[in-house]
Each structure stands twice: as C-alpha cells, then as structure tokens.
N, C-alpha and C. Protein backbone atom coordinates (compact mmCIF):
# COMPACT_ATOMS: atom_id res chain seq x y z
N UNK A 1 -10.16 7.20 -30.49
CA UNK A 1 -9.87 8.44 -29.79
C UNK A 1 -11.08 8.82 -28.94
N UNK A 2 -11.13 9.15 -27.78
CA UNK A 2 -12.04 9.76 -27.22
C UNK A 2 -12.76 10.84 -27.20
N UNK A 3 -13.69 10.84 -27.33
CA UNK A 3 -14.82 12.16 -28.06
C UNK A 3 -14.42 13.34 -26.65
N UNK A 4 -14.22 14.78 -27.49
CA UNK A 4 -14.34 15.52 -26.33
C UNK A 4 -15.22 15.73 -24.95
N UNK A 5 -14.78 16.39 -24.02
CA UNK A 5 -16.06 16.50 -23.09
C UNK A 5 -16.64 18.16 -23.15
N UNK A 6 -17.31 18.42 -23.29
CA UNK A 6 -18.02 19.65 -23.36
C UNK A 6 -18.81 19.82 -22.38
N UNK A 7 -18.43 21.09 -21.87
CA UNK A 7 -19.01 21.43 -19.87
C UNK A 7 -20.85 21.46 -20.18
N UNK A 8 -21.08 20.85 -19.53
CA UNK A 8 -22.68 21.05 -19.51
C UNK A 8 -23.28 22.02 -18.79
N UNK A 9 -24.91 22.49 -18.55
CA UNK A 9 -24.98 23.36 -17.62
C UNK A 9 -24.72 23.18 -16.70
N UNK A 10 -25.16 21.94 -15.95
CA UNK A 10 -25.00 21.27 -15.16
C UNK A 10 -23.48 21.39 -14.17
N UNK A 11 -22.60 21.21 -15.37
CA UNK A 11 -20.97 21.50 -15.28
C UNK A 11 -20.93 22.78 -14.74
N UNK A 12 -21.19 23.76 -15.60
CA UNK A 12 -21.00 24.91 -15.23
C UNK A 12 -21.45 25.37 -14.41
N UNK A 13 -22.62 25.07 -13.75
CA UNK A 13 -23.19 25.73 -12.86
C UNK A 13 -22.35 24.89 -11.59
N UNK A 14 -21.87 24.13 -11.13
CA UNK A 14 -21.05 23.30 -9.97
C UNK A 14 -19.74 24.39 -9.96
N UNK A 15 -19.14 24.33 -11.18
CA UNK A 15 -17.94 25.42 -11.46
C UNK A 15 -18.12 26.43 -10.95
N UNK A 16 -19.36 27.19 -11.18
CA UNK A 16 -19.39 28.74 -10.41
C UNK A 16 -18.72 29.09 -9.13
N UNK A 17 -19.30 28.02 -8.83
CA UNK A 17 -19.20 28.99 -6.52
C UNK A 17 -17.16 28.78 -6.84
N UNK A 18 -16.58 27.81 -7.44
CA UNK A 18 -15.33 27.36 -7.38
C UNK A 18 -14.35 28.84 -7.92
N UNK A 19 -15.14 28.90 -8.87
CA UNK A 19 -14.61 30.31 -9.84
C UNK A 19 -14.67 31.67 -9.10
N UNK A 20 -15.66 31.51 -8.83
CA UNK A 20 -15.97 32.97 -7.70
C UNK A 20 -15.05 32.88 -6.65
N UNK A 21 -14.30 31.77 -5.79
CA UNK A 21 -13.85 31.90 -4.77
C UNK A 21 -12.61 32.24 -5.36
N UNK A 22 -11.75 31.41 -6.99
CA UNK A 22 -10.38 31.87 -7.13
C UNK A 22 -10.37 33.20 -7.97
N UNK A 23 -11.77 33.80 -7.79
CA UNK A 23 -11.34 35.32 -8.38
C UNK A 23 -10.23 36.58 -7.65
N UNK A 24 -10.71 36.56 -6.76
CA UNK A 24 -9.53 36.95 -5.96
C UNK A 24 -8.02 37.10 -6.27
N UNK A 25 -7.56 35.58 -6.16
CA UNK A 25 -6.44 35.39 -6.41
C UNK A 25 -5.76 35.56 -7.94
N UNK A 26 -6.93 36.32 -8.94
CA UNK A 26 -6.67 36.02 -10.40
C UNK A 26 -5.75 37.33 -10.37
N UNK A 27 -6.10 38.35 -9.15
CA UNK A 27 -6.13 39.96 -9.60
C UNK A 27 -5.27 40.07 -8.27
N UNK A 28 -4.13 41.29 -8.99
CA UNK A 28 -2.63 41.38 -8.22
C UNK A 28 -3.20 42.18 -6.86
N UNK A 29 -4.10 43.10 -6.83
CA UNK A 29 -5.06 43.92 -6.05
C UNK A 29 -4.18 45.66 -6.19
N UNK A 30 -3.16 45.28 -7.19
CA UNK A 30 -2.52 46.46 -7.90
C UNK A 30 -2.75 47.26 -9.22
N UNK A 31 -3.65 48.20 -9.61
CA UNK A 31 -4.04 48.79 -10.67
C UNK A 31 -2.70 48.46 -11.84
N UNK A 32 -1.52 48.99 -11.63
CA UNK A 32 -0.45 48.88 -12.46
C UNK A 32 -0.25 47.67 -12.57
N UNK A 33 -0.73 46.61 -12.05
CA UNK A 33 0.48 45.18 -12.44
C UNK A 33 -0.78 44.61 -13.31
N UNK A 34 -0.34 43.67 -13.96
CA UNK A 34 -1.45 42.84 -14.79
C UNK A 34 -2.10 41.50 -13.95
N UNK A 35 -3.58 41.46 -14.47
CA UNK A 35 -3.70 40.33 -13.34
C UNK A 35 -2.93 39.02 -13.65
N UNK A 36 -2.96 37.91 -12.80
CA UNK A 36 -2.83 36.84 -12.42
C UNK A 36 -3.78 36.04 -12.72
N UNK A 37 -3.00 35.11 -13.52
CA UNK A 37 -4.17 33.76 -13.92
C UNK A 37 -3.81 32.84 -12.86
N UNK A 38 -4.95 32.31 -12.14
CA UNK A 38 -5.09 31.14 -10.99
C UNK A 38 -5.36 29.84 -11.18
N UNK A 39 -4.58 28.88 -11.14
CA UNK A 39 -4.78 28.07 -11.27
C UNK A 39 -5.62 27.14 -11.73
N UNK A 40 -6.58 26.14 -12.14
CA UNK A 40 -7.72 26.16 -12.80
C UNK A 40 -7.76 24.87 -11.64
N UNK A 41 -9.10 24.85 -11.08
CA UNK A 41 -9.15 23.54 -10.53
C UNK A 41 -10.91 22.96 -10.51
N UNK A 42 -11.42 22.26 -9.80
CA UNK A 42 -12.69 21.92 -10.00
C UNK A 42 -13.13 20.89 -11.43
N UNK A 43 -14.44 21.08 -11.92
CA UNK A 43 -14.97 20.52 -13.27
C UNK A 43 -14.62 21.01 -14.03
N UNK A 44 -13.85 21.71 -14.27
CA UNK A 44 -12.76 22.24 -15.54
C UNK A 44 -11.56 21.50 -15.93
N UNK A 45 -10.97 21.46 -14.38
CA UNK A 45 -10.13 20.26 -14.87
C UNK A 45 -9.80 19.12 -15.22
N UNK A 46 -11.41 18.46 -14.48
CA UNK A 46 -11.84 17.02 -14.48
C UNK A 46 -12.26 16.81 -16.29
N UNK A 47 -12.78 17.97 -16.81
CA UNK A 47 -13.58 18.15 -17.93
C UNK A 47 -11.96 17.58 -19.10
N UNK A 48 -11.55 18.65 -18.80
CA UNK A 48 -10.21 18.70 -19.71
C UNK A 48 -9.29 17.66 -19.57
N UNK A 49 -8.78 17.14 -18.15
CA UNK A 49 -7.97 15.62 -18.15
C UNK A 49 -8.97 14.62 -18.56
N UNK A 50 -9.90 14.43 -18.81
CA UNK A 50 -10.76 13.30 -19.31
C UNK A 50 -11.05 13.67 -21.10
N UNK A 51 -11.16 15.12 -21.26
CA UNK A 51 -10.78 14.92 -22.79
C UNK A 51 -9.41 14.45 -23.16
N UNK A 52 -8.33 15.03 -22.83
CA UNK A 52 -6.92 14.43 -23.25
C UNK A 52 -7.00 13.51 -22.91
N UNK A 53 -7.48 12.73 -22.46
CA UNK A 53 -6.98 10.95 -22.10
C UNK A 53 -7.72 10.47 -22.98
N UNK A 54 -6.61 9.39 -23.40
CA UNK A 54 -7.13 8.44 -24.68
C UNK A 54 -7.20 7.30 -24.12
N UNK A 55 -7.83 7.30 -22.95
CA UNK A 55 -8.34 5.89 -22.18
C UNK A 55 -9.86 5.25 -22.92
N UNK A 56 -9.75 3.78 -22.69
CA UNK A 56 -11.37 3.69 -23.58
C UNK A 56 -12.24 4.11 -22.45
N UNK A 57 -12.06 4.02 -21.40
CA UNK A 57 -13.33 4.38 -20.21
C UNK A 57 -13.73 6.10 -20.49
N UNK A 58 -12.66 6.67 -21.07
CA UNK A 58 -12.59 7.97 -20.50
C UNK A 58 -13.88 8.84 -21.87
N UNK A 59 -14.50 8.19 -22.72
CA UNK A 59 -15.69 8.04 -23.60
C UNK A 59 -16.59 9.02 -22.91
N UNK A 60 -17.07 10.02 -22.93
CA UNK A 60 -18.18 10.54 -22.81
C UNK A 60 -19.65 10.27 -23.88
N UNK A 61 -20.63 10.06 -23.27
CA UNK A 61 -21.52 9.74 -24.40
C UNK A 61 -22.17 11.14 -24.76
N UNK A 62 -22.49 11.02 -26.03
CA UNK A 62 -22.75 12.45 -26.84
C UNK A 62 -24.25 12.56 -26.63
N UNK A 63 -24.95 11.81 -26.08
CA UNK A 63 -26.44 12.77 -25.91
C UNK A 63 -26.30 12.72 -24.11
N UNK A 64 -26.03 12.20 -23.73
CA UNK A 64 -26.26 11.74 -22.12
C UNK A 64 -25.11 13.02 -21.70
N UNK A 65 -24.09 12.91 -21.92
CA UNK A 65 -23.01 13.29 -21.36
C UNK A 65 -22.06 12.58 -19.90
N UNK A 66 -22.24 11.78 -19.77
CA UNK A 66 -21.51 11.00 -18.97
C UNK A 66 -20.54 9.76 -19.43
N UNK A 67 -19.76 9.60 -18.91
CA UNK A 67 -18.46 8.40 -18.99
C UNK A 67 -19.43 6.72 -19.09
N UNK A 68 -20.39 6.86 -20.27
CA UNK A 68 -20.48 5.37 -20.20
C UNK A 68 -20.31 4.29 -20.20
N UNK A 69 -19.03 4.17 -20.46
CA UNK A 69 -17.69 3.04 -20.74
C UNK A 69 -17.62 2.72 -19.07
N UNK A 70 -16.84 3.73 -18.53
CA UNK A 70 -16.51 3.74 -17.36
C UNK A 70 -17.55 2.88 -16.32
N UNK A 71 -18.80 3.88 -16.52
CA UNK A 71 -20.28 3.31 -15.70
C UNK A 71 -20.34 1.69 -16.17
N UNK A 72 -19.80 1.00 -17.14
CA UNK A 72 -20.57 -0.30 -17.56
C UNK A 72 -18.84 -0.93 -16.87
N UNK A 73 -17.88 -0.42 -16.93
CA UNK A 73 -16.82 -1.02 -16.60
C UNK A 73 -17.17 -1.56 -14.77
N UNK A 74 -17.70 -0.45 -14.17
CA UNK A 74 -17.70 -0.20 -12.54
C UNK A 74 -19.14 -1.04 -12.18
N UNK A 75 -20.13 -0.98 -13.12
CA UNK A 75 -21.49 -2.21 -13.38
C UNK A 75 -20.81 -3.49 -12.98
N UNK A 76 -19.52 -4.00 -13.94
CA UNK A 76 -19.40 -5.07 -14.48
C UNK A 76 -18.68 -6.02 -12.69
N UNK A 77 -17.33 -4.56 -12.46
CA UNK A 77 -16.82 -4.91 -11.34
C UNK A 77 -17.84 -5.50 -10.43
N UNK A 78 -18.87 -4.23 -10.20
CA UNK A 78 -20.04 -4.53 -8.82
C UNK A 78 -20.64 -6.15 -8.82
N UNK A 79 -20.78 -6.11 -10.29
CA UNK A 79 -21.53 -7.50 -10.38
C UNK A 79 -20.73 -8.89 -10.13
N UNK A 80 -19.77 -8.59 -10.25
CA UNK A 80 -18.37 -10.12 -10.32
C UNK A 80 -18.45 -10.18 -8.53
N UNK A 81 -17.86 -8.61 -7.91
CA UNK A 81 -17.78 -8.74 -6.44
C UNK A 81 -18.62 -9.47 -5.67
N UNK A 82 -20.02 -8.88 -6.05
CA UNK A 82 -21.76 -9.45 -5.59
C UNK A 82 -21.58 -11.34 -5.39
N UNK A 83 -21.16 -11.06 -6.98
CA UNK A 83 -21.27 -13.32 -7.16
C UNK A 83 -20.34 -14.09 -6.67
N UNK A 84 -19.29 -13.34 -6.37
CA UNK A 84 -17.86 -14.18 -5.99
C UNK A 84 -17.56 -13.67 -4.36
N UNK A 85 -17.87 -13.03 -3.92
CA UNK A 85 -17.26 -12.48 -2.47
C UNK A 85 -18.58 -12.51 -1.71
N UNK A 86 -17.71 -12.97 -0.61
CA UNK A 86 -18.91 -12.39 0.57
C UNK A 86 -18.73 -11.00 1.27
N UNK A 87 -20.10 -10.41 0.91
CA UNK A 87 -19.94 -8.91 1.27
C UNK A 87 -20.63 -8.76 2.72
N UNK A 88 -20.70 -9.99 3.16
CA UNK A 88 -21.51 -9.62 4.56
C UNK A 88 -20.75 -8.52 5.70
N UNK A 89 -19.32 -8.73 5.66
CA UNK A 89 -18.74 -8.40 6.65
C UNK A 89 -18.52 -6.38 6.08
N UNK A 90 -18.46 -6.66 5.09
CA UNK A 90 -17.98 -5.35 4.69
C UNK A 90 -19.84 -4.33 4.47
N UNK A 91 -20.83 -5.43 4.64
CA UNK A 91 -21.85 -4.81 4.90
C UNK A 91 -22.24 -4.05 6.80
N UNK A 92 -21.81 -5.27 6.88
CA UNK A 92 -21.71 -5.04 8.68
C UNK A 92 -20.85 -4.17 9.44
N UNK A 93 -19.76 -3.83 8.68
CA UNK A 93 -18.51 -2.91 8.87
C UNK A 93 -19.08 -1.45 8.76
N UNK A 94 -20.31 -1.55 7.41
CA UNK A 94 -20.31 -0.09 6.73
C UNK A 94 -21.66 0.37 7.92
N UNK A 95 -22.52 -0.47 8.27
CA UNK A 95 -23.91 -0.22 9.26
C UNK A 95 -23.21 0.31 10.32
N UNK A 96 -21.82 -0.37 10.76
CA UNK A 96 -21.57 0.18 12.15
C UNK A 96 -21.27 1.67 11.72
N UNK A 97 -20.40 1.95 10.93
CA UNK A 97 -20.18 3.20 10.64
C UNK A 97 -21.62 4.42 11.02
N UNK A 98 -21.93 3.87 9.73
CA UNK A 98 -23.45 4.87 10.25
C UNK A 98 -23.90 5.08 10.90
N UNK A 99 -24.12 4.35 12.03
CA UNK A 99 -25.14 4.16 12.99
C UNK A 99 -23.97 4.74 13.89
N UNK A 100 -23.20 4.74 14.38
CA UNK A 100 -22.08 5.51 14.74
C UNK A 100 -22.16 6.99 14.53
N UNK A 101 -22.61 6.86 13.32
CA UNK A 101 -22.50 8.34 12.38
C UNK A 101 -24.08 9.28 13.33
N UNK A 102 -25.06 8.39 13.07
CA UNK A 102 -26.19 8.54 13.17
C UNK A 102 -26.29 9.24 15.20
N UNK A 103 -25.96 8.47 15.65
CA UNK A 103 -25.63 8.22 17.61
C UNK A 103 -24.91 9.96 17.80
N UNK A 104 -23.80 10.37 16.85
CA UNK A 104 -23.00 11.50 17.16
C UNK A 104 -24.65 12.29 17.13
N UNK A 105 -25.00 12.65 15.52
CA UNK A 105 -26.03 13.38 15.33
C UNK A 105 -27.28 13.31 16.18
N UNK A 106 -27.89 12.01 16.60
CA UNK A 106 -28.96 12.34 17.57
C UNK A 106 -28.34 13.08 19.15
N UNK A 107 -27.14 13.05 19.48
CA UNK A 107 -26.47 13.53 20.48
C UNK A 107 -26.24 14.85 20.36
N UNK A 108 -25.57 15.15 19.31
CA UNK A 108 -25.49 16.56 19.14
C UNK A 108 -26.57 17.40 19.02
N UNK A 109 -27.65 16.53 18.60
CA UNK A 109 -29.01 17.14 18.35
C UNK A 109 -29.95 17.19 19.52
N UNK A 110 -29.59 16.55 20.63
CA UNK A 110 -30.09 16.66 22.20
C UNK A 110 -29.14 17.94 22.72
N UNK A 111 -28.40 18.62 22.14
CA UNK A 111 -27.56 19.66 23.04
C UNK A 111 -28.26 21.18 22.39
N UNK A 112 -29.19 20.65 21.15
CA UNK A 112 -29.46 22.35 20.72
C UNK A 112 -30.71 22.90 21.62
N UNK A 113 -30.75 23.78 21.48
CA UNK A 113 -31.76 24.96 22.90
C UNK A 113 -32.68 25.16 21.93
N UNK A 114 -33.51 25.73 22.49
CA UNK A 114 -35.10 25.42 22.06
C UNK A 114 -35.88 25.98 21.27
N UNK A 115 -35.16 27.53 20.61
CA UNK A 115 -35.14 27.75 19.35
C UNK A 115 -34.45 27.02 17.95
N UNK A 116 -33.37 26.80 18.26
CA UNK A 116 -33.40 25.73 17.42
C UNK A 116 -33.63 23.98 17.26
N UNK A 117 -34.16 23.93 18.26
CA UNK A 117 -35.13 22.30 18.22
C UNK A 117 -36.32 22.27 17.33
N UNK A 118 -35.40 21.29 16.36
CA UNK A 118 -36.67 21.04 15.98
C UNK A 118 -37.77 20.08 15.95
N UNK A 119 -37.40 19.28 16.53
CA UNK A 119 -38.28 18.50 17.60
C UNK A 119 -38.17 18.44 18.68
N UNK A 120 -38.74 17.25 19.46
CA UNK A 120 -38.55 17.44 21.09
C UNK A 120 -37.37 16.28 21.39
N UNK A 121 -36.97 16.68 22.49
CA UNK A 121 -35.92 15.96 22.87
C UNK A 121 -36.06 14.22 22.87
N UNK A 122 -37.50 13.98 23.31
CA UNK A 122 -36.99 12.50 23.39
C UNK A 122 -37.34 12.14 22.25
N UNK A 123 -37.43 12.62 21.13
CA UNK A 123 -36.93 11.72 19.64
C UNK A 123 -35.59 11.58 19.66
N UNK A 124 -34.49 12.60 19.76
CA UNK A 124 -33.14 12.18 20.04
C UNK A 124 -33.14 10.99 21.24
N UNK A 125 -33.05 11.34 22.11
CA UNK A 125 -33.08 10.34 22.82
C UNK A 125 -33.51 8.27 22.34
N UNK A 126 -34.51 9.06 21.45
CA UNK A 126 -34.99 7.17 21.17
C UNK A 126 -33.91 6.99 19.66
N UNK A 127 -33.67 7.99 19.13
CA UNK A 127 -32.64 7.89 18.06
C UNK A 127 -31.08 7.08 18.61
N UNK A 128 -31.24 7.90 19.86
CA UNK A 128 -29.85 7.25 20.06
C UNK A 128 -29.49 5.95 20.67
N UNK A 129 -30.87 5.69 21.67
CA UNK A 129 -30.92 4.63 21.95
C UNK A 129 -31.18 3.49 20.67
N UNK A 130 -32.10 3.85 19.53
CA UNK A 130 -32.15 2.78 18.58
C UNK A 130 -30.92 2.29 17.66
N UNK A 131 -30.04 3.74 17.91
CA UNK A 131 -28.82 3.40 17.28
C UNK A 131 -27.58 2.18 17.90
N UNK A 132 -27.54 2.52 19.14
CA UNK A 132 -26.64 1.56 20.04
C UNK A 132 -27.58 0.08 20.33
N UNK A 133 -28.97 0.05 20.54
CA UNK A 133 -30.00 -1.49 19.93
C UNK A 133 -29.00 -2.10 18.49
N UNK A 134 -29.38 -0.92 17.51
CA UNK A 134 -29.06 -1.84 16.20
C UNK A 134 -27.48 -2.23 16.29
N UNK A 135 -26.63 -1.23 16.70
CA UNK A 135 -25.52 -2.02 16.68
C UNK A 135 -24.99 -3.34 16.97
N UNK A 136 -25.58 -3.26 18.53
CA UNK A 136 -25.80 -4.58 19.59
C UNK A 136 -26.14 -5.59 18.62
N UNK A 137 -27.24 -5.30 17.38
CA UNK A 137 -27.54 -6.12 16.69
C UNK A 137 -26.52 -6.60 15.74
N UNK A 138 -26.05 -5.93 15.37
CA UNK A 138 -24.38 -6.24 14.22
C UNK A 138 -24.04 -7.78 14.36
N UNK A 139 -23.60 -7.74 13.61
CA UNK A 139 -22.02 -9.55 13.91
C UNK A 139 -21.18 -8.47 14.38
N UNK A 140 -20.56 -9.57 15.67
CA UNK A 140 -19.74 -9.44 16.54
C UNK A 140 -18.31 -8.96 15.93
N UNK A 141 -18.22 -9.14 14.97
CA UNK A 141 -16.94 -9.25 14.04
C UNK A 141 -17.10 -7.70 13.25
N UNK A 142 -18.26 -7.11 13.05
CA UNK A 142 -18.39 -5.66 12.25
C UNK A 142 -18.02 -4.70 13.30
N UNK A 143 -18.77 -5.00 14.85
CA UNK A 143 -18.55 -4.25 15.68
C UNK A 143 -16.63 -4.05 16.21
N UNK A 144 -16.09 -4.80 16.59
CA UNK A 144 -15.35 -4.98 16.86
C UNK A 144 -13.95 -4.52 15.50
N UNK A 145 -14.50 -4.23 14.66
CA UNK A 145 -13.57 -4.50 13.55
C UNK A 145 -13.58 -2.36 13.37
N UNK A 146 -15.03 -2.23 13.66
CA UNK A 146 -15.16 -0.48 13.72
C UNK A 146 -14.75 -0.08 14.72
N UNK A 147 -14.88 -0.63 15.67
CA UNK A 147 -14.39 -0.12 17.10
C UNK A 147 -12.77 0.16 16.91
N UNK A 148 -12.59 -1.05 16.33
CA UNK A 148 -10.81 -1.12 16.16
C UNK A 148 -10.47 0.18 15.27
N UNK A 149 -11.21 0.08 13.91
CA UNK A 149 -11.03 1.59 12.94
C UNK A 149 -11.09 2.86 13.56
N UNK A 150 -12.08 2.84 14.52
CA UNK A 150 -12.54 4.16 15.56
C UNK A 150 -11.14 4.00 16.89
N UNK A 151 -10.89 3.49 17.14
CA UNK A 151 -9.82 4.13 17.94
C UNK A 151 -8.72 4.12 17.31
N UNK A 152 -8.11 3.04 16.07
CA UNK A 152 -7.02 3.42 15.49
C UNK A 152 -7.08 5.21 14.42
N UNK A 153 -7.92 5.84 14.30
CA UNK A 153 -8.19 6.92 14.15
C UNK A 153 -8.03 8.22 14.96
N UNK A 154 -8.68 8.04 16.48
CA UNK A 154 -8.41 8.83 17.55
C UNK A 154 -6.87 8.29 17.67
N UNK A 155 -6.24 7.59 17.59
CA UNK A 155 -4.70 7.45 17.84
C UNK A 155 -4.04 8.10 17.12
N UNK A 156 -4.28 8.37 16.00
CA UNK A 156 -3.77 8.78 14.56
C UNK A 156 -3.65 10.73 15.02
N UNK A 157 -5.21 10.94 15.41
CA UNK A 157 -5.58 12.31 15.58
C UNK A 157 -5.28 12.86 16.77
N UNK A 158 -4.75 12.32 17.97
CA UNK A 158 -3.76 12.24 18.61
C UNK A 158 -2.27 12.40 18.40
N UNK A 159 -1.95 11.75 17.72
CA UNK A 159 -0.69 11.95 17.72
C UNK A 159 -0.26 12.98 16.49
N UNK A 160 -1.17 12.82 15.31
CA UNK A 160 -0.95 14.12 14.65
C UNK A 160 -0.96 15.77 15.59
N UNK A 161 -1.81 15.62 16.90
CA UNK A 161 -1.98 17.11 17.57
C UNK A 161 -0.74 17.04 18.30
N UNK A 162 -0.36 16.04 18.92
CA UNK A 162 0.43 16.29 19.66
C UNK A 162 2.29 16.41 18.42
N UNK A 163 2.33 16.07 17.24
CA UNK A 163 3.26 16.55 16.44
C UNK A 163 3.21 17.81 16.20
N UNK A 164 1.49 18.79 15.89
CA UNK A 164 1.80 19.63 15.54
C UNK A 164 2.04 20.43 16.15
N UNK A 165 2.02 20.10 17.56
CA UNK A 165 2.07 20.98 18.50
C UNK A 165 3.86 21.14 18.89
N UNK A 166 4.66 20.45 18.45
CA UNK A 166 5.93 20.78 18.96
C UNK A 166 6.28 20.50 20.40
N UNK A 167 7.33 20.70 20.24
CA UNK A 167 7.71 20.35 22.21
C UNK A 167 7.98 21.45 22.87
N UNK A 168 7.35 21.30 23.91
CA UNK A 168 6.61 22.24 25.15
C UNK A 168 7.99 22.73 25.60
N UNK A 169 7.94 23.87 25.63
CA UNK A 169 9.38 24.43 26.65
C UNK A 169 9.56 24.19 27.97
C-alpha cells in the first residue's frame, strides 16, 4: 500500500497564492446564504490523488518526501534512452527552440526605452546576432525540422483566430 503523502511546508506554502485566489469563489457574497465550497485544485489535489493511488511509483519517501520509486523509475527510462537511441537530433531540435526562444527576448529587449534598459543596446544586438550564428550552426535537419514546428504552429494560431472569430457579415 502506499504510504500517505503529507503536505510539506514547502507544499503549503506553493498552495497559498492558489487558495487565496479561490477564496472568492468559496463565499456566495450574500450574508444569508451559506458559503460555497470551491473546488480544490493545485498541491492538494496532486497530494491527495497520489495518496489514494495504490500505484508502486506513487511511494512517497518518509524522510525526503518525494515520489522515489517514480524518480528511480524516470532515472532508469533516461538511462536505457541515453544507451540505445540517438538523441542527437532531438538535441538539435531542442537548441533550435531556444535560441529561437532566446532571438524573440534579445529583440524584445532592443524595443525597451531607457529607463527600463538595462543594459545598452548593442548587447541585444550581439545577443541576437549570436543567436541566428549558433543556429546557422545546427544540423541542417534540427533547423528545418523547427522551422517546420514554427510555422505548423502559426498555422494552427491562425486558423484557431480566424474560427474564433466567426464569419464576417
């Protein structure tokens, strides 16, 4: 059977800001009616579906407090993937991302005014240029494979606006 999970401070303190926001909704905002219990969501619930489950992963360890079953299960995966697969491409896939990621932020960060700069502009500038260098640097096959993810995305977010938007009179 799986040992309970018991909220840590740690727990509880993540829970707060969550609790505070569904206070609101606990209370009818009517003196006469009784309040309203809200839903429970956050590390409360994660806490409580992982005690009822009689999964072996689902083990919390009693001095640590974490799922150590789980952690040695997701160890074990990482390590089989590592020895048996080639992760090059899915390494090269994840750099473009970032550096992608990275190019928005030094850009957006060349548009702030000069109280909020907090450096000078041509660090963005060499940020962004080092970002589109390293890409250039990628396999041909990471680039091309994000590029493809990055516009099959804008297609996606596209056509979701133009659904939600209904048809034009």
């Amino acid at each position: 059977m799986a040992s309970a999970v018991r909220p840590t401070p740690a727990t509880r303190a993540r829970s707060a800001p969550s609790e505070a926001a569904a206070a609101p909704a606990r209370t009818s905002g009517d003196a006469n009616q009784p309040a309203q219990d809200a839903p429970a969501s956050g590390p409360a619930v994660a806490a409580s579906t992982a005690a009822a489950s009689e999964a072996p992963d689902s083990a919390v360890h009693p001095r640590f407090q974490v799922p150590h079953r789980a952690e040695v299960a997701l160890a074990a995966i990482v390590i089989l993937l590592v020895l048996t697969v080639d992760l090059r491409g899915a390494i090269g896939f994840s750099s473009f991302g970032v550096l992608l990621y990275y190019l928005v932020a030094n850009l957006s960060a060349w548009t702030q005014t000069g109280e909020d700069r907090l450096y000078p502009r041509w660090l963005q500038l060499f940020g962004a240029v080092a970002c589109v260098v390293l890409v250039a640097a990628l396999p041909w096959v990471a680039v091309v494979s994000g590029v493809g993810v990055l516009l099959l995305g804008v297609a996606v977010r596209v056509v979701r606006l133009r659904w939600s938007a209904g048809p034009k009179p």
